[in-house]
Protein backbone atom coordinates (compact mmCIF):
# COMPACT_ATOMS: atom_id res chain seq x y z
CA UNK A 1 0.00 0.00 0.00
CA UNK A 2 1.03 3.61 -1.01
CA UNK A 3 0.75 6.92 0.17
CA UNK A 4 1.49 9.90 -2.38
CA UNK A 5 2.70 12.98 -1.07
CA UNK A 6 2.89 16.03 -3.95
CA UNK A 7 4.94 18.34 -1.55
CA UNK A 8 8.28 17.60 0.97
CA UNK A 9 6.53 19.22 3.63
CA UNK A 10 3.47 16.45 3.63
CA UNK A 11 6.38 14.05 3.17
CA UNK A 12 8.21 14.86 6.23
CA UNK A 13 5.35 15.54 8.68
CA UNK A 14 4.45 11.92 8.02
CA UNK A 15 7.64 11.08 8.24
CA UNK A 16 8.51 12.62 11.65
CA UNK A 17 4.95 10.86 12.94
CA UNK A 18 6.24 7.64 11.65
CA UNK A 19 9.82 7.88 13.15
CA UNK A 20 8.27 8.99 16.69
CA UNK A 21 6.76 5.35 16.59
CA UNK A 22 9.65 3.19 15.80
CA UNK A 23 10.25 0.65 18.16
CA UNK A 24 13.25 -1.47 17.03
CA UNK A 25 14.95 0.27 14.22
CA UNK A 26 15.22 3.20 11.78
CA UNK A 27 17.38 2.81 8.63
CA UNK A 28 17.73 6.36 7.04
CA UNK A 29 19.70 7.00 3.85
CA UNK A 30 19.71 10.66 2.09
CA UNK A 31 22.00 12.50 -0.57
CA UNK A 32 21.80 15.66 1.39
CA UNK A 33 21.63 16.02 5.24
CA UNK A 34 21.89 19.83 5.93
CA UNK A 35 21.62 22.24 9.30
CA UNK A 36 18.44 23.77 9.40
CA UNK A 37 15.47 23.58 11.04
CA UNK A 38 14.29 20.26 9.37
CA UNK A 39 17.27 18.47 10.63
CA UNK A 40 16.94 19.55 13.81
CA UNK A 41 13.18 18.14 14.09
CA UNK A 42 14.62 15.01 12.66
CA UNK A 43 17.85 14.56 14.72
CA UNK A 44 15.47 15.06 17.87
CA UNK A 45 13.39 12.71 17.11
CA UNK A 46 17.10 10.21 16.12
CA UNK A 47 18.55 10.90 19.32
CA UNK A 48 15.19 10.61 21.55
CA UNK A 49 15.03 7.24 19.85
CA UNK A 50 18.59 6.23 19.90
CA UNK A 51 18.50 6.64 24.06
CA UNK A 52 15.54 4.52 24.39
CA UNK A 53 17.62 1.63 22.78
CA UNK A 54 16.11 1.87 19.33
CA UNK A 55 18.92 0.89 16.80
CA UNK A 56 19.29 4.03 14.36
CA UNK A 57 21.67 3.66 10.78
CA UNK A 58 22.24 7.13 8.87
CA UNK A 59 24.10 6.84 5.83
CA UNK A 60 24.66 10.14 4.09
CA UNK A 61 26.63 11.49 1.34
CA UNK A 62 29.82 13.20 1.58
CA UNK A 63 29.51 15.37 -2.05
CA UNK A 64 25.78 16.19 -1.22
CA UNK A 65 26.49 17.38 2.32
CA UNK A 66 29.74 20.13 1.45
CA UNK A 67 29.50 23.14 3.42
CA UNK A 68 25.89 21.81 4.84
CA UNK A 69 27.36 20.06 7.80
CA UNK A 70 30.92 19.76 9.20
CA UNK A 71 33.24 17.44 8.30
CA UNK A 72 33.39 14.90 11.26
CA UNK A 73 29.45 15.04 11.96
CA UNK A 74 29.43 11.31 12.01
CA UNK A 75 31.63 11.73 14.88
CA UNK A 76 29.23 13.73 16.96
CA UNK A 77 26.14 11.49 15.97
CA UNK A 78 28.05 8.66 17.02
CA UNK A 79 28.99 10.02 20.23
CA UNK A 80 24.62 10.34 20.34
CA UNK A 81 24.57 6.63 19.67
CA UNK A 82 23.49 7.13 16.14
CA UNK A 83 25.53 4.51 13.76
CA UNK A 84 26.59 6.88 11.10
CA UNK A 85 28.15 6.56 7.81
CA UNK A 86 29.29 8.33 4.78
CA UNK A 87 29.41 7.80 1.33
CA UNK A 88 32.51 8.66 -0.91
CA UNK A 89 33.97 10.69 1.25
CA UNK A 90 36.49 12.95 -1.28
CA UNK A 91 38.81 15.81 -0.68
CA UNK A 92 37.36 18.66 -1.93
CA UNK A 93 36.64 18.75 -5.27
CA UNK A 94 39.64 16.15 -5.73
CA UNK A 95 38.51 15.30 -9.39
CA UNK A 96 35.16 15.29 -11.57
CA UNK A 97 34.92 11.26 -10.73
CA UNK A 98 34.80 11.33 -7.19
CA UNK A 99 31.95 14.20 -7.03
CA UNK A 100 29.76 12.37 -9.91
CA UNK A 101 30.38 8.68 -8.22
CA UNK A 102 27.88 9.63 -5.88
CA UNK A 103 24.49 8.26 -3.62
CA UNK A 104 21.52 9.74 -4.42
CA UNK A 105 19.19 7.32 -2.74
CA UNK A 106 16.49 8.61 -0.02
CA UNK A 107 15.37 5.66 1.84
CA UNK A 108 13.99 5.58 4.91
CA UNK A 109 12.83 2.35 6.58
CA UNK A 110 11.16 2.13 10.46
CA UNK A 111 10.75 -1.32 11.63
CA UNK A 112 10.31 -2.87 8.34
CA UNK A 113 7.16 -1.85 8.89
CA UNK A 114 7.15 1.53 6.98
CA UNK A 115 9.17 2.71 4.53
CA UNK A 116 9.43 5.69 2.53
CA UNK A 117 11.37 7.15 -0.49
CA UNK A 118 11.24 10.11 -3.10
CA UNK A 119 13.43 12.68 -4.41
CA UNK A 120 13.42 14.72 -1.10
CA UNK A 121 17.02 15.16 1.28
CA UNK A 122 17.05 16.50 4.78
CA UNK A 123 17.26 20.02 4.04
CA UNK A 124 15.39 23.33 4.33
CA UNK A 125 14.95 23.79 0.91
CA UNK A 126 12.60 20.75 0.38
CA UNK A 127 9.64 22.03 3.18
CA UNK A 128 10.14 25.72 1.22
CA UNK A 129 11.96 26.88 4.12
CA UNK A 130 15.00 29.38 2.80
CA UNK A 131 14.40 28.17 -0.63
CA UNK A 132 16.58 30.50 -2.84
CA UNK A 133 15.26 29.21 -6.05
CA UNK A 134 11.34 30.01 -5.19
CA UNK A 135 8.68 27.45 -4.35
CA UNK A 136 10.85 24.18 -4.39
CA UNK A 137 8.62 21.29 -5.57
CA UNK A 138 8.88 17.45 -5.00
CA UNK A 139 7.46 14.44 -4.02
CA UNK A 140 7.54 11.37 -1.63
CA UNK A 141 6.28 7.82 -1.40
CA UNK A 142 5.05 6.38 2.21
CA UNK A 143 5.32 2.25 1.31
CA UNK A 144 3.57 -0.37 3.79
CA UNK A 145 3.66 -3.90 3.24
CA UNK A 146 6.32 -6.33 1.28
CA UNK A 147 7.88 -3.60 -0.45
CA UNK A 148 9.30 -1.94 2.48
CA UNK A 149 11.55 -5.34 2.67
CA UNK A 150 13.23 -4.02 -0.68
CA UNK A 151 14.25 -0.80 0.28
CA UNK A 152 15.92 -2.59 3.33
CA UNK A 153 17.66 -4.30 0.72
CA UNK A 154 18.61 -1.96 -0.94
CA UNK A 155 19.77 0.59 2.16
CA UNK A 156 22.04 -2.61 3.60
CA UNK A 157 24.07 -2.78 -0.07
CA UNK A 158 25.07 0.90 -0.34
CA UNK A 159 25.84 0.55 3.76
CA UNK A 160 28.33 -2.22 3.46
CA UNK A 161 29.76 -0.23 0.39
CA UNK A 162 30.30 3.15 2.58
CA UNK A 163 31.67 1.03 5.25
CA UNK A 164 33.65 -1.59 3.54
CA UNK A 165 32.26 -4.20 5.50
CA UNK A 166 30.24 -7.10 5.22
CA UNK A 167 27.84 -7.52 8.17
CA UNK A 168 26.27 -10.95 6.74
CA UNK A 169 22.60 -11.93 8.05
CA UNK A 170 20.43 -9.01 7.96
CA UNK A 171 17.35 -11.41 7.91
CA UNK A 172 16.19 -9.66 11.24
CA UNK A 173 15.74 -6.62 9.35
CA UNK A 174 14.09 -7.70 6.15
CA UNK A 175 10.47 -8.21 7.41
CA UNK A 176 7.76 -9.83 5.33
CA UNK A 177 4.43 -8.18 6.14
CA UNK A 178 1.52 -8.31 3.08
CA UNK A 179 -1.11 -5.83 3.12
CA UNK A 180 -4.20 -5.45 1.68
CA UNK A 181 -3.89 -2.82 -1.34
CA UNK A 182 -4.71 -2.10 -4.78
CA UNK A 183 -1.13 -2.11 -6.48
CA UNK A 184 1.72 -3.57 -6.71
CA UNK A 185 4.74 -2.08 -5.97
CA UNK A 186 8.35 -2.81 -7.16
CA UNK A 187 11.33 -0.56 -5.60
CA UNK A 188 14.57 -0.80 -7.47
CA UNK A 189 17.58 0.96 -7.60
CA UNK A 190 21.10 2.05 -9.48
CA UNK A 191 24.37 2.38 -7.85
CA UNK A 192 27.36 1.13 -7.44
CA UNK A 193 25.88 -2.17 -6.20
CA UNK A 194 24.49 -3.36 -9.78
CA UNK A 195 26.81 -1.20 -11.93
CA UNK A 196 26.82 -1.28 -14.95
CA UNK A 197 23.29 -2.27 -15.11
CA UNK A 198 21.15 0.86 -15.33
CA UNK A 199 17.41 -0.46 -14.32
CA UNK A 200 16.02 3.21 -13.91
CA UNK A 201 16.76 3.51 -17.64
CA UNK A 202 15.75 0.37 -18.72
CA UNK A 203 12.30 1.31 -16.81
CA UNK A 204 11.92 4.21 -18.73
CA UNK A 205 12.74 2.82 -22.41
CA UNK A 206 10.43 0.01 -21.33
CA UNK A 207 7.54 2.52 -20.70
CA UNK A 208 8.23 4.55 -23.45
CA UNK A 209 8.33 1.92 -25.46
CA UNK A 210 5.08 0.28 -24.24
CA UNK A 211 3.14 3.45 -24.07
CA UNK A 212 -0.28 3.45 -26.04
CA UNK A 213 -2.03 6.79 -24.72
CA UNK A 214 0.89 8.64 -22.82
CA UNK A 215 4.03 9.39 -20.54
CA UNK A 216 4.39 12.29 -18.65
CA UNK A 217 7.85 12.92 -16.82
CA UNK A 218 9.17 15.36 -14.48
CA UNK A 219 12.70 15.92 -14.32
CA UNK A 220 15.06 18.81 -13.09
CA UNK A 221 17.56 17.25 -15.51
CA UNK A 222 17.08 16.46 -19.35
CA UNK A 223 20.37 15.11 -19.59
CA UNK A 224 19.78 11.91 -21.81
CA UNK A 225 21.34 10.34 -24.26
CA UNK A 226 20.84 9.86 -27.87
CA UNK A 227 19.35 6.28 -27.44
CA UNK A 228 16.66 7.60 -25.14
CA UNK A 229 15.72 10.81 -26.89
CA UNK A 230 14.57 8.70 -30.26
CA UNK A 231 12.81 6.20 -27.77
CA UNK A 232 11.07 9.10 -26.46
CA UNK A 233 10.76 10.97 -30.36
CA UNK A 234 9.32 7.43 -31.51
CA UNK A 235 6.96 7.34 -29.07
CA UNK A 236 5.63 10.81 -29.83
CA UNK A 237 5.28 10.12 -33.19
CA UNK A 238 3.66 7.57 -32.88
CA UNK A 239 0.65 9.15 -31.21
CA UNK A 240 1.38 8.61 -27.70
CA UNK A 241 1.39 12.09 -25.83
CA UNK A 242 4.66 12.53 -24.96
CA UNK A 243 5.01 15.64 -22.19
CA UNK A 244 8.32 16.48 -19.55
CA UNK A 245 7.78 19.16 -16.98
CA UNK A 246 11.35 20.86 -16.20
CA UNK A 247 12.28 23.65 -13.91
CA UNK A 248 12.26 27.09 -15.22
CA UNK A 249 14.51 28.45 -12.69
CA UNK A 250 17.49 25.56 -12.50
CA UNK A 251 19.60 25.15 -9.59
CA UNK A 252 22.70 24.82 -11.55
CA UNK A 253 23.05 27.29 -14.47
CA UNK A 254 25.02 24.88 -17.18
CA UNK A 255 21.77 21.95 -16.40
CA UNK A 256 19.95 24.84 -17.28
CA UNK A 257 21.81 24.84 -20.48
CA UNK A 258 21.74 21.23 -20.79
CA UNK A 259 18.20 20.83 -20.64
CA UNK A 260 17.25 23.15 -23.09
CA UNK A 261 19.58 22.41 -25.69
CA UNK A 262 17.68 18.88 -25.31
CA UNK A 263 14.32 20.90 -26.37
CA UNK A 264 14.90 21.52 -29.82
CA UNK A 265 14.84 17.81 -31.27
CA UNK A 266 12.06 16.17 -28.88
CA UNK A 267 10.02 19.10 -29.50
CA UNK A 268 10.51 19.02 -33.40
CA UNK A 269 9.60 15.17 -32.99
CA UNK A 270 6.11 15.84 -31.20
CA UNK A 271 7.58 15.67 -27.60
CA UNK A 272 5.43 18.54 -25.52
CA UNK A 273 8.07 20.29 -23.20
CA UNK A 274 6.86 22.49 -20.29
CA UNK A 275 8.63 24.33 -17.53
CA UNK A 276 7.70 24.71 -13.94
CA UNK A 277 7.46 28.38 -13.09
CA UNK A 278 7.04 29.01 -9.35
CA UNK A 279 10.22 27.44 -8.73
CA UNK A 280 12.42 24.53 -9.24
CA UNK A 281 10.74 21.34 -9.74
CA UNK A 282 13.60 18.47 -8.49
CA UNK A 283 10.65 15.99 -8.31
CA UNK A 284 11.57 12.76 -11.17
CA UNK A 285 8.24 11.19 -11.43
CA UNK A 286 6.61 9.19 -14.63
CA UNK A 287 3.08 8.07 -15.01
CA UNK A 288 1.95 6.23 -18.02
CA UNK A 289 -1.49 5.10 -19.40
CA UNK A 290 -3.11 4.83 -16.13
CA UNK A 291 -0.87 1.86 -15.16
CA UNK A 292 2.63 2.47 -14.40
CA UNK A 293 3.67 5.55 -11.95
């Protein structure tokens, strides 16, 4: 079972109710994790948790979290009995591969009861709080039921890459609970744990190509290569309505760039391009024919 949230700030409310609940243990895995008054409701709530025995992993990114946090935080949430990692960690700007090898996951699993994942990070910006580049728009998924198992999966590979170390039976963790619903709901992932398989890509050829009525993507980020563009042109021309919703205001000026010099062939091909003008749109959603979201 599902629960859509359109905005970060629905996302995290639920969230915090969810994480004030957790009885055994919270596995919490974000790109960004940044000071600011979201952080501090959620490292509250960690630490609260953590001294009433509660087992709490946060794995974070050391690219995302430059300048946001200092540089030996894990230190001072392990000192709170938080078990903290970090991904990657680089020298500053040591080369272009270290700060694009990167984890971009948002996973968040309490008792492998609940779990819940999206494009949002721990930061201001995503509740519109300080949000330099106007209303900042994204979305979130609350999972109950088998699912939730997955994104334990999932969390436990990119841990025992970011700590070099293989723990062995997580079986205690990876919870089998059915629920009544309507859907059925697949998590996957890309990273360094299936590299160089690319199933987010595949996912989206596959819909593209399967498409009868249409696909409709968000994206802050039209990079794509030539294979996918024609996927998406074919599509388009072959009746299917074809539309991708990205920012007007960018948070990096050469994406900005980027994406629109991607514009001029979909658009000749029957793609519909729109841009999202209150703000920055960093949601990366895609619903097709009433079937697949």
């Amino acid at each position: 079972a599902a629960r859509y949230f359109p905005l970060g700030e629905a996302y995290f409310d639920s969230l915090a109710d969810d994480l004030e609940k957790a009885e055994r243990f919270i596995l919490m895995e974000y790109f960004i994790v940044a000071e600011g008054e979201l952080w501090s409701r959620l490292h509250d709530i960690l630490r609260r948790k953590a001294a009433q025995g509660v087992e709490v992993r946060l794995l974070y990114d050391d690219v995302g979290c430059f300048f946001k946090i200092p540089d030996d935080y894990y230190k001072t949430l392990r000192d709170e009995g938080i078990q903290a990692a970090v991904f990657g960690p680089a020298h500053r700007f040591v080369s272009s591969f270290y700060l694009n090898y990167r984890n971009h996951q948002k996973i968040v699993v309490i008792d492998g009861q609940v779990g819940y994942t999206g494009g949002v990070n721990a930061a201001d910006e995503y509740i519109n709080v300080n949000s330099r580049l106007g209303h900042w728009k994204d979305v979130g998924i609350r999972l109950e039921g088998s699912a939730v198992r997955s994104l334990s999966v999932i969390f436990f590979q990119m841990w025992n890459i970011a700590t070099r170390n293989q723990e062995g039976d997580y079986s205690d963790y990876l919870i089998e609970k059915p629920v009544e619903a309507k859907g059925y709901f697949q998590p996957y992932a890309d990273g360094p744990y299936n590299n160089p398989k690319n199933p987010a890509l595949d996912l989206i050829r596959q819909a593209a190509g399967g498409a009868r009525q249409y696909l409709w993507l968000t994206t802050p980020y039209l990079v794509i290569d030539q294979e996918l563009s024609s996927t998406l042109c074919l599509a388009a021309r072959g009746g299917v309505d074809v539309r991708i919703c990205t920012p007007a205001i960018c948070d990096h000026w050469y994406v900005g760039l980027v994406n629109r010099h991607n514009y001029r062939h979909l658009v000749k091909n029957g793609v519909q391009i729109y841009e999202y003008t209150p703000g920055f749109i960093h949601a990366k959603s895609m619903v097709s024919d009433d079937k697949c979201a």
